[in-house]
Structure formats: structure tokens, C-alpha cells
C-alpha atoms as a PDB file:
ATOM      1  CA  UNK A   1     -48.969  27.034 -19.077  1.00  0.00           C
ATOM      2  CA  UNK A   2     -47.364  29.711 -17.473  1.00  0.00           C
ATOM      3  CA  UNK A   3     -46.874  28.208 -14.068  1.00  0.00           C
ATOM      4  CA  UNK A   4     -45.694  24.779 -15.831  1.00  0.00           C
ATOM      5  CA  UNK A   5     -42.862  27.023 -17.550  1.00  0.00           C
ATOM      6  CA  UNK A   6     -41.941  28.468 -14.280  1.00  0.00           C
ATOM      7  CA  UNK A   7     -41.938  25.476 -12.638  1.00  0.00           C
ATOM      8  CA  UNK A   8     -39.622  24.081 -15.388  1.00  0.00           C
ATOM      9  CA  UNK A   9     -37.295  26.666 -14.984  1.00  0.00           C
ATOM     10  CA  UNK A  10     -37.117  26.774 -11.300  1.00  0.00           C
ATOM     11  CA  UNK A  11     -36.257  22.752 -11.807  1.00  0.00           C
ATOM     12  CA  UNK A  12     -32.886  23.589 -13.769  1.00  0.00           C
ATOM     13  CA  UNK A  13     -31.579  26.348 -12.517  1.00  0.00           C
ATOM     14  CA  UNK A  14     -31.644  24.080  -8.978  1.00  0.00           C
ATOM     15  CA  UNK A  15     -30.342  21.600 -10.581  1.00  0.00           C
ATOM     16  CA  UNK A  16     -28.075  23.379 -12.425  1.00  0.00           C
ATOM     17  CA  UNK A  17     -26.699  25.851  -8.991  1.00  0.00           C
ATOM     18  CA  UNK A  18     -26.877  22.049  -6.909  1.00  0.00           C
ATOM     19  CA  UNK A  19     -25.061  20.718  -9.110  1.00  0.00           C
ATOM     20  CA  UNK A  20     -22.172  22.871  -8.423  1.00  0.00           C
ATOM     21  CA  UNK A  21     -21.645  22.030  -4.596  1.00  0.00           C
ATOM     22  CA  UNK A  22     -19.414  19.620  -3.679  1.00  0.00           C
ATOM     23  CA  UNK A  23     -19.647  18.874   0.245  1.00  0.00           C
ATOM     24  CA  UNK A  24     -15.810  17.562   1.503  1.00  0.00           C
ATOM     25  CA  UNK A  25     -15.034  15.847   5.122  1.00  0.00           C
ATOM     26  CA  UNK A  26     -11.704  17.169   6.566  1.00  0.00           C
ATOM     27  CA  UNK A  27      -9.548  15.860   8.972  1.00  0.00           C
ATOM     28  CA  UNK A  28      -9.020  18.126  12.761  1.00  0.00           C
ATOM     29  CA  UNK A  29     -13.076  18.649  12.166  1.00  0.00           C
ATOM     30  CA  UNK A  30     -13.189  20.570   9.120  1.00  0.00           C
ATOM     31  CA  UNK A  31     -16.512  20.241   7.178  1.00  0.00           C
ATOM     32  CA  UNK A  32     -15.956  22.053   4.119  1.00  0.00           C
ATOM     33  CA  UNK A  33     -18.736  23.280   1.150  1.00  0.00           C
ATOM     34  CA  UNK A  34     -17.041  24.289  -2.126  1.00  0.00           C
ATOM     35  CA  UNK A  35     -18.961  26.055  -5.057  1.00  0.00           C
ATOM     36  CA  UNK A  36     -17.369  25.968  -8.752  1.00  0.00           C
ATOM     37  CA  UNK A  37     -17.141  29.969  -9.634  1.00  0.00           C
ATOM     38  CA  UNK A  38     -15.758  29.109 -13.102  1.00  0.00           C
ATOM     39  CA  UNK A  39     -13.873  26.708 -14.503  1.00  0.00           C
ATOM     40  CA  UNK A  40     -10.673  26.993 -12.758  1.00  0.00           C
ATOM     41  CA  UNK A  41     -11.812  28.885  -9.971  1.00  0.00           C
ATOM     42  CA  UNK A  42     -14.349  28.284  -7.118  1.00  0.00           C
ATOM     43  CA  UNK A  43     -14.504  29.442  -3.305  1.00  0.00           C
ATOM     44  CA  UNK A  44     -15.034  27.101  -0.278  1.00  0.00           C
ATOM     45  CA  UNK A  45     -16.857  27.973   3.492  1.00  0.00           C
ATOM     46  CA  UNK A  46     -15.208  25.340   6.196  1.00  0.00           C
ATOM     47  CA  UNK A  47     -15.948  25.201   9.832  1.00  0.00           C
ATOM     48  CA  UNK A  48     -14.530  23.655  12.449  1.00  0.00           C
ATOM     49  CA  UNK A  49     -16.784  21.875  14.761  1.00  0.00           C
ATOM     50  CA  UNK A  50     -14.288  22.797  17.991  1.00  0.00           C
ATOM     51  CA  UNK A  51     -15.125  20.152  20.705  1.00  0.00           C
ATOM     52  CA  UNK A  52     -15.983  22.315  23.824  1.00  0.00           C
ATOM     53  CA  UNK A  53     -17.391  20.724  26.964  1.00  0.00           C
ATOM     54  CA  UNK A  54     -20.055  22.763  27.830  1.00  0.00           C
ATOM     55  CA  UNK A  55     -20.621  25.402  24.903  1.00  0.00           C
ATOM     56  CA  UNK A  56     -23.387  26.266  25.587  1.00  0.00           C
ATOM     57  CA  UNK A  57     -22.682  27.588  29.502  1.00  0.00           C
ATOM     58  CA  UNK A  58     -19.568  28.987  28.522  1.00  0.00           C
ATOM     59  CA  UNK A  59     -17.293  26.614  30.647  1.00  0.00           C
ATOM     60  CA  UNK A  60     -14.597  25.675  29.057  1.00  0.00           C
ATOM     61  CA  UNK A  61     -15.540  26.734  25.323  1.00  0.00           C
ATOM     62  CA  UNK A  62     -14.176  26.869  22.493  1.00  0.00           C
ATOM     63  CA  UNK A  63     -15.672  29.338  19.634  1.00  0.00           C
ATOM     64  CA  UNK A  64     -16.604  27.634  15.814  1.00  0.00           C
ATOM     65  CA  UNK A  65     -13.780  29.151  13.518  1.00  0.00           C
ATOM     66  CA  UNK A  66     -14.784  29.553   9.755  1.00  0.00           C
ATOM     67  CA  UNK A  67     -12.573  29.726   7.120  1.00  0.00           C
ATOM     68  CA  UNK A  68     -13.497  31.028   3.068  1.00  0.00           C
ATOM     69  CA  UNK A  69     -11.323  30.211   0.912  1.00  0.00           C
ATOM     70  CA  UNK A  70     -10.842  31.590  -3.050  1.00  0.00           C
ATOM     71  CA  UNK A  71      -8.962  28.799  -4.966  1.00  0.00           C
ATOM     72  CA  UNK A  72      -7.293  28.920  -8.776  1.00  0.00           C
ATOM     73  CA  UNK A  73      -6.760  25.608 -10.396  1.00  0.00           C
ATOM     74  CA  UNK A  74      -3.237  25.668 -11.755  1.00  0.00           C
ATOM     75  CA  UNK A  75      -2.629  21.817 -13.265  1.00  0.00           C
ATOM     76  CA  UNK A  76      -5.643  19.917 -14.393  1.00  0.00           C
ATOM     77  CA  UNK A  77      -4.482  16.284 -15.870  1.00  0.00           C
ATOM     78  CA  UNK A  78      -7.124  13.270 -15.935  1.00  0.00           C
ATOM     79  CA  UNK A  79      -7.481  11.402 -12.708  1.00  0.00           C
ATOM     80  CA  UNK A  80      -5.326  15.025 -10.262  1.00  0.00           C
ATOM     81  CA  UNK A  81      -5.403  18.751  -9.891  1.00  0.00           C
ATOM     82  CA  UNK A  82      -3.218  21.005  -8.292  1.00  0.00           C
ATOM     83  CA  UNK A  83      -5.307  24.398  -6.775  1.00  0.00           C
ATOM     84  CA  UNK A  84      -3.532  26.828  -5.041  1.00  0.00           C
ATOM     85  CA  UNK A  85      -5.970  30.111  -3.110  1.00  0.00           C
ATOM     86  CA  UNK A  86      -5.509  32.523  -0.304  1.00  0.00           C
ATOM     87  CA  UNK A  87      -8.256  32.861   2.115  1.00  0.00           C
ATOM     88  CA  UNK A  88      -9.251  34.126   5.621  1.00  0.00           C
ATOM     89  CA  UNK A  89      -9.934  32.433   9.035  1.00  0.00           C
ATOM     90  CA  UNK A  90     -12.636  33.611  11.115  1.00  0.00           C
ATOM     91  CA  UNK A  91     -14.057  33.606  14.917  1.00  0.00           C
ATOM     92  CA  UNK A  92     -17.354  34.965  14.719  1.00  0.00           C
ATOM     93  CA  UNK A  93     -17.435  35.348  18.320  1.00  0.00           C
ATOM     94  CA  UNK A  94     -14.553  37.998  19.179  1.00  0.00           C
ATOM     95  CA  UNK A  95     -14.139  41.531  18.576  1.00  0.00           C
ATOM     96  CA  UNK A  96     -11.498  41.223  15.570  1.00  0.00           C
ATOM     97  CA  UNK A  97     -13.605  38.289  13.363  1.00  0.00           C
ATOM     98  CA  UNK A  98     -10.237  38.228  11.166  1.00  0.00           C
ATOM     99  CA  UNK A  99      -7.649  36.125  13.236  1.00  0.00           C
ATOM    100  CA  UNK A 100      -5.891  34.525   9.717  1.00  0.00           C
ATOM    101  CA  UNK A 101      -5.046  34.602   6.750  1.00  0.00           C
ATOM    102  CA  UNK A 102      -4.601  30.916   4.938  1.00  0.00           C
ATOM    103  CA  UNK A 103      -2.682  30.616   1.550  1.00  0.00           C
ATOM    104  CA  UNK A 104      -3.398  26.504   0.797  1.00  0.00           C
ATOM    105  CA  UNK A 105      -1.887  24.253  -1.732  1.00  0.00           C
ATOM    106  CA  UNK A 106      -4.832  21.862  -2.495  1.00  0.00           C
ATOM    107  CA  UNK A 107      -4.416  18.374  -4.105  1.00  0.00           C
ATOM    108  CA  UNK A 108      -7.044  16.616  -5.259  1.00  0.00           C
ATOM    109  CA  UNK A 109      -7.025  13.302  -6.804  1.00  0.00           C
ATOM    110  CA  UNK A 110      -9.950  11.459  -8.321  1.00  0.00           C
ATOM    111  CA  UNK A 111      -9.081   7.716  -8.775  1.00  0.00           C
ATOM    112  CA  UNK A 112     -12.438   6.042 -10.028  1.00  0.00           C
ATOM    113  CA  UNK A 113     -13.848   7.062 -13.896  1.00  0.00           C
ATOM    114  CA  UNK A 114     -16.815   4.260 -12.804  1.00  0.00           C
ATOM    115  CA  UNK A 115     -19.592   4.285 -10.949  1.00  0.00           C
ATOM    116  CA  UNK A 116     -17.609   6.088  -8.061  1.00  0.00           C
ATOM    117  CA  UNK A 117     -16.534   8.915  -9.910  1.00  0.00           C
ATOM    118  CA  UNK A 118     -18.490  11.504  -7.966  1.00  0.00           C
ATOM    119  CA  UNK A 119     -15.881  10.607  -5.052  1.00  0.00           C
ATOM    120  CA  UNK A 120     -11.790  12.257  -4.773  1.00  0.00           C
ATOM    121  CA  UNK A 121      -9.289  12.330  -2.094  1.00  0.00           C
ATOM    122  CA  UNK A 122      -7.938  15.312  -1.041  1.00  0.00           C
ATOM    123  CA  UNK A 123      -4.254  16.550   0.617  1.00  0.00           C
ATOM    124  CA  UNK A 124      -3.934  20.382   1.313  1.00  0.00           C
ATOM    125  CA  UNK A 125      -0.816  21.700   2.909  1.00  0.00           C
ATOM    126  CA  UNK A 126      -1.684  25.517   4.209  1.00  0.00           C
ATOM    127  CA  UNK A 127       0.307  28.204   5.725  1.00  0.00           C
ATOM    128  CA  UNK A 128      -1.581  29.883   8.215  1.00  0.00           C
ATOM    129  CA  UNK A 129      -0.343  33.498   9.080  1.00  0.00           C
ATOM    130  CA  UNK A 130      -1.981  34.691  12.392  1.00  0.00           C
ATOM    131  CA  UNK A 131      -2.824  38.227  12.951  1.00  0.00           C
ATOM    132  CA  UNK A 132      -0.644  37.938  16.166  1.00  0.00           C
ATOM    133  CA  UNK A 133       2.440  36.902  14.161  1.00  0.00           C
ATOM    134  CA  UNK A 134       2.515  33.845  14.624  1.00  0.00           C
ATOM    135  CA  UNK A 135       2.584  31.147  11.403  1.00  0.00           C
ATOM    136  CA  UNK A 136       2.255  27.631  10.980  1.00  0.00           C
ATOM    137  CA  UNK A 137       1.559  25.083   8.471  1.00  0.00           C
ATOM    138  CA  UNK A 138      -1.359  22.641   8.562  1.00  0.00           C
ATOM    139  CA  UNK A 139      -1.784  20.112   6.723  1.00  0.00           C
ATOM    140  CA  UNK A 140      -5.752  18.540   6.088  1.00  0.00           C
ATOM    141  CA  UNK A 141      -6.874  15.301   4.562  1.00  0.00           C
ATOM    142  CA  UNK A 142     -10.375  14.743   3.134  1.00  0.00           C
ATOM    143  CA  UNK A 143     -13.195  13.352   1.430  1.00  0.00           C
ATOM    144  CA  UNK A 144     -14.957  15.555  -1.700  1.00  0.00           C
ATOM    145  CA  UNK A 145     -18.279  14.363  -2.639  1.00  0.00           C
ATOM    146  CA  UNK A 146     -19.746  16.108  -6.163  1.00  0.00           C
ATOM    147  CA  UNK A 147     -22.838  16.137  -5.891  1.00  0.00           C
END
């Protein structure tokens, strides 16, 4: 009885934490993994898979940057949602791990209430201040998936 009751619990709260992922493509090779904190907050890990020729023997490489990201949801309507966050970027490799700091302005928009509903589009124009000075803005298109 007792290891049925277990089992049952370990089955929800998995489903439950999974359920809370959403997995989002990115354009310039962002892969991006976003966990709902609370309602109108959650915090997203991306990496960029860098295309290096030879990675592995250090000729011509490129490191994999990281970004996290902290968003707040500021406009919520039916089928859009406006987030805005701050957030780091990362190269695990160097010395100084911290190389920017990333304030985005995420868009989301969810088109389908059917049987696709689990899909939304996303546009998210970023500044990006570097720790050398230097600032630009990016701008990323994706693909969320909640799972």
C-alpha cells in the first residue's frame, strides 16, 4: 500500500514539475528551456550551439554561450503576451563567465485554441550590454512548445 502511494505521488508531482517546461527553438542557434516560476513570472536557460570547426581540437573554436533569463509578464490578453526580464550571458569557458547582461522584450503569440494550442510564436527584441562596453540589440524568432 505504501509503495503504491509513493508511487502515486511520485507520478504527479512529475507530471505536475513536466508540465511546467516549455522547450522553444530560436533563431542564430538558440535552444531555449523555460520553467513557469509563478504565474507571471518564470526563468529560461538558452544556449547557443556556436558552429566551430573543430571544437573539439581547439582549432578554430568557438565556446557554447548560455544565457538565464528572469522574465515578468506585463500584458496577458487571449491569443498574446508581452514579458519583459533582465538576465545574464555566459561563457563557461573563460576566466570572467559573466560577459552580458540581456534586458529582453519577449512577445509571444499563441494563434490556435484547437488541437494546436500547445504551439506559440515568439519575437524578442533584447539589448545586450557587454561587460566591455559595448551594446547591441538582437532580435530572436522562435518556436515554444508547452509541453
Amino acid at each position: 500500500m505504501i509503495k503504491k502511494t509513493t508511487s502515486l505521488i511520485a507520478i504527479f508531482f512529475s507530471v505536475g514539475v513536466f508540465g511546467q517546461f516549455s522547450p522553444t527553438l530560436y533563431t542564430q542557434d538558440y535552444f531555449g528551456l523555460q520553467l513557469k516560476v509563478t504565474r507571471q513570472m518564470d526563468a529560461e536557460l538558452r544556449v547557443m550551439a556556436n558552429h566551430s570547426n573543430n571544437y573539439f581540437t581547439r582549432k578554430n573554436a568557438t565556446p557554447i554561450e548560455t544565457e538565464l533569463l528572469l522574465r515578468i509578464t506585463t500584458i496577458q490578453k487571449e491569443y498574446a503576451r508581452l514579458s519583459l526580464g533582465v538576465g545574464a550571458g555566459f561563457v563557461l569557458e573563460d576566466r570572467d563567465p559573466i560577459n552580458a547582461f540581456i534586458f529582453p522584450a519577449q512577445i509571444e503569440i499563441s494563434p490556435f485554441k484547437n488541437e494546436l494550442s500547445f504551439l506559440s510564436f515568439i519575437a524578442e527584441p533584447s539589448l545586450l550590454s557587454y561587460l566591455e562596453g559595448e551594446i547591441q540589440i538582437r532580435m530572436l524568432l522562435g518556436i515554444k512548445i508547452r509541453l
